[in-house]
PDB file of N, CA and C in Angstrom:
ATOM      1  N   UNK A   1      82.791  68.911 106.518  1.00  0.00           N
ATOM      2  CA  UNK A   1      84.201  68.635 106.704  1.00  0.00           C
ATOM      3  C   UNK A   1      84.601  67.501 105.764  1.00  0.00           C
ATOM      4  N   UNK A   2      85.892  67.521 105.213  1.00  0.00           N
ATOM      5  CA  UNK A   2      86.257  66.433 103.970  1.00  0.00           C
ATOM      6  C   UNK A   2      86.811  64.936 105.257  1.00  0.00           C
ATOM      7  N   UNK A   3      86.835  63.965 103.880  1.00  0.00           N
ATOM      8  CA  UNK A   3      86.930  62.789 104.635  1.00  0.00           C
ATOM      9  C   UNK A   3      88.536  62.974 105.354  1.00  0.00           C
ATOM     10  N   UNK A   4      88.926  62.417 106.041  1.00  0.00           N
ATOM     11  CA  UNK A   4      90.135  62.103 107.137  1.00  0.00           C
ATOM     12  C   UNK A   4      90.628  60.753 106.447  1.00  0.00           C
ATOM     13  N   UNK A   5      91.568  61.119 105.971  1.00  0.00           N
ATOM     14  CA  UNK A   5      92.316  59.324 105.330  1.00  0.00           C
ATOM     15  C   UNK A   5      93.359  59.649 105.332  1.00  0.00           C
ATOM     16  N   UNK A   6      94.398  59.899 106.474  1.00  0.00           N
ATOM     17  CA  UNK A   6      95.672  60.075 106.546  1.00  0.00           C
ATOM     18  C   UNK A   6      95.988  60.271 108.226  1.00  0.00           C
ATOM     19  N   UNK A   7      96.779  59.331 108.798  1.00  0.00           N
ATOM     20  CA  UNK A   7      96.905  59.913 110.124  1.00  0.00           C
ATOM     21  C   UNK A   7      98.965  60.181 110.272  1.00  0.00           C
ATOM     22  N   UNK A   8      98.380  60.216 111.873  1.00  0.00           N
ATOM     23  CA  UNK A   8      99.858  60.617 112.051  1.00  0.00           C
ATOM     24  C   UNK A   8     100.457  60.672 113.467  1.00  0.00           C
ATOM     25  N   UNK A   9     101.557  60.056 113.729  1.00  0.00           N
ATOM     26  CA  UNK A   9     101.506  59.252 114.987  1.00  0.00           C
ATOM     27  C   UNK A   9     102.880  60.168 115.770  1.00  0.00           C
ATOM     28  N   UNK A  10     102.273  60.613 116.834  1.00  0.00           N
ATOM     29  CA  UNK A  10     103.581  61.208 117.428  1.00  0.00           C
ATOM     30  C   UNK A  10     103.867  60.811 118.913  1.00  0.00           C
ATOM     31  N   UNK A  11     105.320  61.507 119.690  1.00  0.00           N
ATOM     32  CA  UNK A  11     105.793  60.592 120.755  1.00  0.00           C
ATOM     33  C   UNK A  11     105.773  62.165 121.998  1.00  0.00           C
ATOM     34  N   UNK A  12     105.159  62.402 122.554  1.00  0.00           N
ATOM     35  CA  UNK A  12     105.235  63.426 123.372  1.00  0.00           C
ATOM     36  C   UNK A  12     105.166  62.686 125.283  1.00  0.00           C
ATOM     37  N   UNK A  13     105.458  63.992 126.195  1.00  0.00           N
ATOM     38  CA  UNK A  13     105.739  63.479 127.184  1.00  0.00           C
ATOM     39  C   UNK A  13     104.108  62.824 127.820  1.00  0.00           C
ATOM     40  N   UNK A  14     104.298  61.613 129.035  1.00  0.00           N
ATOM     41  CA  UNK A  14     103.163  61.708 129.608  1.00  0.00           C
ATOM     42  C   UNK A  14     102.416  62.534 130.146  1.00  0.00           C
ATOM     43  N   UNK A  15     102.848  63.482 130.539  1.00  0.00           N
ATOM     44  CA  UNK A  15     102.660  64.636 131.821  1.00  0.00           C
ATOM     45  C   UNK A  15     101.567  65.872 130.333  1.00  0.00           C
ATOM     46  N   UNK A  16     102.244  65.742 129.205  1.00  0.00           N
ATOM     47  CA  UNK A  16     102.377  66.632 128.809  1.00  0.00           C
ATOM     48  C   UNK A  16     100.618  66.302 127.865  1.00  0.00           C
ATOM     49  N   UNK A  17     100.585  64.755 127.259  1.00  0.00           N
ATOM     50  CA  UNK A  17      99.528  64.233 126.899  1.00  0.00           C
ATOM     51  C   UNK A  17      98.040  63.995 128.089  1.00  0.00           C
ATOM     52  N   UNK A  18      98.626  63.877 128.887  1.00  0.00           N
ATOM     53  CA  UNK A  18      97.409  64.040 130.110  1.00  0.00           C
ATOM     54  C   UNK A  18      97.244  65.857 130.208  1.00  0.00           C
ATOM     55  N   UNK A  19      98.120  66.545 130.618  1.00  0.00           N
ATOM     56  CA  UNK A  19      97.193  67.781 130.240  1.00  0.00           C
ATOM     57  C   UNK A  19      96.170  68.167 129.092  1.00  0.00           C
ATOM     58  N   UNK A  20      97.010  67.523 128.168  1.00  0.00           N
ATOM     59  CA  UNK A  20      96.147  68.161 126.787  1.00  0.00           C
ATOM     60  C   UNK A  20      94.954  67.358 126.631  1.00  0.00           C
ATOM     61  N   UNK A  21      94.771  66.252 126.899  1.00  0.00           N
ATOM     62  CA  UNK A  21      93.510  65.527 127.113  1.00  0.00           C
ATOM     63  C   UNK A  21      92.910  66.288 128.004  1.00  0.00           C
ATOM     64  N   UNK A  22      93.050  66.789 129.616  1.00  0.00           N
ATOM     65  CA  UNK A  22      92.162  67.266 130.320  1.00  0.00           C
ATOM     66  C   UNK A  22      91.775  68.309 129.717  1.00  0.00           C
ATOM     67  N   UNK A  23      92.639  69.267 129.493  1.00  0.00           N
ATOM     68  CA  UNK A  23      91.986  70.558 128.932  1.00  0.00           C
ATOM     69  C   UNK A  23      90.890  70.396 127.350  1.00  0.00           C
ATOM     70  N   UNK A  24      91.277  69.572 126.736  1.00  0.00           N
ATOM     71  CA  UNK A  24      90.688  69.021 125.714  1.00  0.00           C
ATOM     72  C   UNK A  24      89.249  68.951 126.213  1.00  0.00           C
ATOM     73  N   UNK A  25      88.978  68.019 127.582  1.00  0.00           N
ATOM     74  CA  UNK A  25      87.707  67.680 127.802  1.00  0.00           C
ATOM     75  C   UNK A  25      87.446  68.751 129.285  1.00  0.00           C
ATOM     76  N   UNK A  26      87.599  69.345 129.525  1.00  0.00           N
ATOM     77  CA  UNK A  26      87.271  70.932 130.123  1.00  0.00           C
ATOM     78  C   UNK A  26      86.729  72.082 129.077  1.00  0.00           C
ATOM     79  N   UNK A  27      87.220  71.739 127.841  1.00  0.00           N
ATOM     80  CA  UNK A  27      86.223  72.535 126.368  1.00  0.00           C
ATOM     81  C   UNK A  27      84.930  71.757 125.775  1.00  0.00           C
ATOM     82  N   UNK A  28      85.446  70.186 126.464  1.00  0.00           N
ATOM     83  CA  UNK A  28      84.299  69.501 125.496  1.00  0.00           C
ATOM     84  C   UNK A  28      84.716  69.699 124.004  1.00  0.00           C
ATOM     85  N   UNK A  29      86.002  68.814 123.877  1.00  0.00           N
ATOM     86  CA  UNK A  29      86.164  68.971 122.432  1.00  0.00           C
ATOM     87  C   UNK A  29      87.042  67.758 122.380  1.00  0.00           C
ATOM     88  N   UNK A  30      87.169  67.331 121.382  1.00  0.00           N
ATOM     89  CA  UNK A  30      88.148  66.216 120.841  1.00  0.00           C
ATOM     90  C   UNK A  30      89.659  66.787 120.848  1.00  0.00           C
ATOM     91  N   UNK A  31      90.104  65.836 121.306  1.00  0.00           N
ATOM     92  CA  UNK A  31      91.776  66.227 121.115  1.00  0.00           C
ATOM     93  C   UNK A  31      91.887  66.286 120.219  1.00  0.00           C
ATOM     94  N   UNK A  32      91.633  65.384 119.096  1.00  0.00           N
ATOM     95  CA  UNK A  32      91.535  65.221 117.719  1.00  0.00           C
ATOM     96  C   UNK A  32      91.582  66.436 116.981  1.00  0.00           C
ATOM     97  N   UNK A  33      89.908  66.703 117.295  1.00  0.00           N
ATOM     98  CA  UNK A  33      89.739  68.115 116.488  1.00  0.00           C
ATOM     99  C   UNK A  33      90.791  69.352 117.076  1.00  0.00           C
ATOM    100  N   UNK A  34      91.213  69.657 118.186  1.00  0.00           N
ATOM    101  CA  UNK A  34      91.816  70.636 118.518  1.00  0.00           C
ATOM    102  C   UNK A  34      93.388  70.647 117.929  1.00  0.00           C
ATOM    103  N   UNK A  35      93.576  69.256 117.740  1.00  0.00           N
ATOM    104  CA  UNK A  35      95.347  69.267 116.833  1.00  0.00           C
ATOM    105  C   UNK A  35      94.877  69.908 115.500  1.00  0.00           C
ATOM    106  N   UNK A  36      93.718  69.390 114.941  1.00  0.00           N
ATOM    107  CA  UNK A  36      93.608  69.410 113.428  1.00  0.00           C
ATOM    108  C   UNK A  36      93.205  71.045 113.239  1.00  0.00           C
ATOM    109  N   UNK A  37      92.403  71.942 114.050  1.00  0.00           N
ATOM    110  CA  UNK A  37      92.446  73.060 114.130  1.00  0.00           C
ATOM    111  C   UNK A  37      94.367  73.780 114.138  1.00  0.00           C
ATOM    112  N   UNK A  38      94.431  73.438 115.238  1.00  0.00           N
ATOM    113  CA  UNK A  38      96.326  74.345 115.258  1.00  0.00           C
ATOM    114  C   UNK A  38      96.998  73.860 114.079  1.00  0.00           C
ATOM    115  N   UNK A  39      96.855  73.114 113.192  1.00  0.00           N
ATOM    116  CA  UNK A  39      97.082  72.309 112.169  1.00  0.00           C
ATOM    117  C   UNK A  39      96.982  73.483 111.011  1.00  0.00           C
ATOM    118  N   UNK A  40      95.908  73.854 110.885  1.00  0.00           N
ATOM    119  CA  UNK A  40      95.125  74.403 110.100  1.00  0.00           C
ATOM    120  C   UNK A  40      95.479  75.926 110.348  1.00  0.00           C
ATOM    121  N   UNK A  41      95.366  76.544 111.333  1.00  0.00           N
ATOM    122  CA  UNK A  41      95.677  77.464 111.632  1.00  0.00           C
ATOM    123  C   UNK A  41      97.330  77.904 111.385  1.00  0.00           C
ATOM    124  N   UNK A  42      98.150  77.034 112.103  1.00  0.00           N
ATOM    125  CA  UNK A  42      99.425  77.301 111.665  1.00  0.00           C
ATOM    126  C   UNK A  42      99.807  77.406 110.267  1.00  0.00           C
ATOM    127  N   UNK A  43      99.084  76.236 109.519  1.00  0.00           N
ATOM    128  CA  UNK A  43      99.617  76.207 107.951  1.00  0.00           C
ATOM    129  C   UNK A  43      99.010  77.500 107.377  1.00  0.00           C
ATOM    130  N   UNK A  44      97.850  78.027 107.889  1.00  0.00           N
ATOM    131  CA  UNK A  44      97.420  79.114 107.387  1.00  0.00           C
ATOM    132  C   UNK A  44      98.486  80.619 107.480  1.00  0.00           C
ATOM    133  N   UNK A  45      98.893  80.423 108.616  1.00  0.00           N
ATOM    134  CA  UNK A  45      99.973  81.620 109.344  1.00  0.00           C
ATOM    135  C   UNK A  45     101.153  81.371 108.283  1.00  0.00           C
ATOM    136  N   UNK A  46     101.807  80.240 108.561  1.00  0.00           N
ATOM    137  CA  UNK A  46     102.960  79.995 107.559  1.00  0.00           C
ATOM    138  C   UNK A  46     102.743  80.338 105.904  1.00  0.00           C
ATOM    139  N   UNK A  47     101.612  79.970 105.313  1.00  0.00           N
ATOM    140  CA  UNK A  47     101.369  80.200 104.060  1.00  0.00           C
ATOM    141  C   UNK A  47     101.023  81.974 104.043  1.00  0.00           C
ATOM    142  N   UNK A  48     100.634  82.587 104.842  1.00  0.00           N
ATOM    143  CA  UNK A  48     100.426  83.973 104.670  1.00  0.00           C
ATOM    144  C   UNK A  48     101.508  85.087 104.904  1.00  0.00           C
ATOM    145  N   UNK A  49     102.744  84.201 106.000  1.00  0.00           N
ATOM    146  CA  UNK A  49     103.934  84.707 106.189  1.00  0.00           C
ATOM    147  C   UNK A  49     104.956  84.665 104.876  1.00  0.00           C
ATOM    148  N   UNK A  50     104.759  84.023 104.042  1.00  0.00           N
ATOM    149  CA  UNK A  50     105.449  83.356 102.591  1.00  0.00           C
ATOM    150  C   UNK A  50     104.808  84.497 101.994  1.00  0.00           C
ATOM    151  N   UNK A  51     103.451  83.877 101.336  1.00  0.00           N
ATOM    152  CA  UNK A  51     103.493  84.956 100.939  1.00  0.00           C
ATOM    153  C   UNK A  51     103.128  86.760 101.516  1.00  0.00           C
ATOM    154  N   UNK A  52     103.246  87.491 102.360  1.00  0.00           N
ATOM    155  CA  UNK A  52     103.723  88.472 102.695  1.00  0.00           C
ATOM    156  C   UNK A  52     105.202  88.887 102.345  1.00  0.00           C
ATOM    157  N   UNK A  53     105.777  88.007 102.364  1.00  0.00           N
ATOM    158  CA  UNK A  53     107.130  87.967 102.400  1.00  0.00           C
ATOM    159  C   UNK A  53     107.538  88.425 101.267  1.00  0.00           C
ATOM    160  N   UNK A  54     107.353  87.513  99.710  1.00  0.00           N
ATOM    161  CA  UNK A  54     106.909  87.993  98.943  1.00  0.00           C
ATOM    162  C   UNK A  54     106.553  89.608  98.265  1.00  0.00           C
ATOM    163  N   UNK A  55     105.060  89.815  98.542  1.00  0.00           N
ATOM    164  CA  UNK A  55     104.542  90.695  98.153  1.00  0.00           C
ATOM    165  C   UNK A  55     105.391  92.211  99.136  1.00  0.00           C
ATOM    166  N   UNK A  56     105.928  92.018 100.331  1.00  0.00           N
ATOM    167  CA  UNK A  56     106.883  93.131 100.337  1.00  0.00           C
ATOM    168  C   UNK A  56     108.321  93.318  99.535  1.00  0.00           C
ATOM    169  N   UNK A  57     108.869  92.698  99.030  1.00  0.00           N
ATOM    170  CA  UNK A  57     109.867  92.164  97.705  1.00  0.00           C
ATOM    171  C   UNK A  57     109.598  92.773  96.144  1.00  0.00           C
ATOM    172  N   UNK A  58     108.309  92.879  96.154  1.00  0.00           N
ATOM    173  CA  UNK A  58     108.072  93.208  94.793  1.00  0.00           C
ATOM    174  C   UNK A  58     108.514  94.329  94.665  1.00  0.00           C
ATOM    175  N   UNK A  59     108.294  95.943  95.141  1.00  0.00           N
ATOM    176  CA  UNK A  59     108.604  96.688  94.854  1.00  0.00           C
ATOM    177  C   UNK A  59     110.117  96.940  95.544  1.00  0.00           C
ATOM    178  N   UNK A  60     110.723  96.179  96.126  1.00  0.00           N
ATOM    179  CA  UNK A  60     112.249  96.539  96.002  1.00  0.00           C
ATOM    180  C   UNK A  60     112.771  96.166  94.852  1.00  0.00           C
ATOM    181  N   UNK A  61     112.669  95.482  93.848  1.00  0.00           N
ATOM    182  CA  UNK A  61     113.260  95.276  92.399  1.00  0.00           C
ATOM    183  C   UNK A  61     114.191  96.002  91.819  1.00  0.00           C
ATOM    184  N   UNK A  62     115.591  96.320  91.245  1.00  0.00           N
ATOM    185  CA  UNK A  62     115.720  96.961  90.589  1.00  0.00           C
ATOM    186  C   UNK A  62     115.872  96.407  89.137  1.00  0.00           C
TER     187      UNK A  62
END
């Protein structure tokens, strides 16, 4: 895994940060790692929705 030198600070509800911690540690996993996964995953979805988007475009051209 590459080094981590950038963070990022967000404001969510209490109710809402105590779930995600429990369930976090009901997997035995870092909260950490589980943002940086959906992180990863989403940018992956978004970058494949672009380009899809795209590559159905090409052959409408006139």
């Amino acid at each position: 895994m590459s080094l981590k030198d950038s963070g990022m600070r967000i404001r969510v509800e209490k109710e809402l940060r105590e779930a995600f911690v429990q369930a976090c540690r009901a997997q035995d996993r870092h909260a950490s790692d589980v943002l940086r996964d959906f992180m990863r995953t989403f940018t992956e979805k978004q970058l494949q929705g672009q380009a899809d988007l795209f590559a159905g475009s090409k052959g409408k051209q006139k």
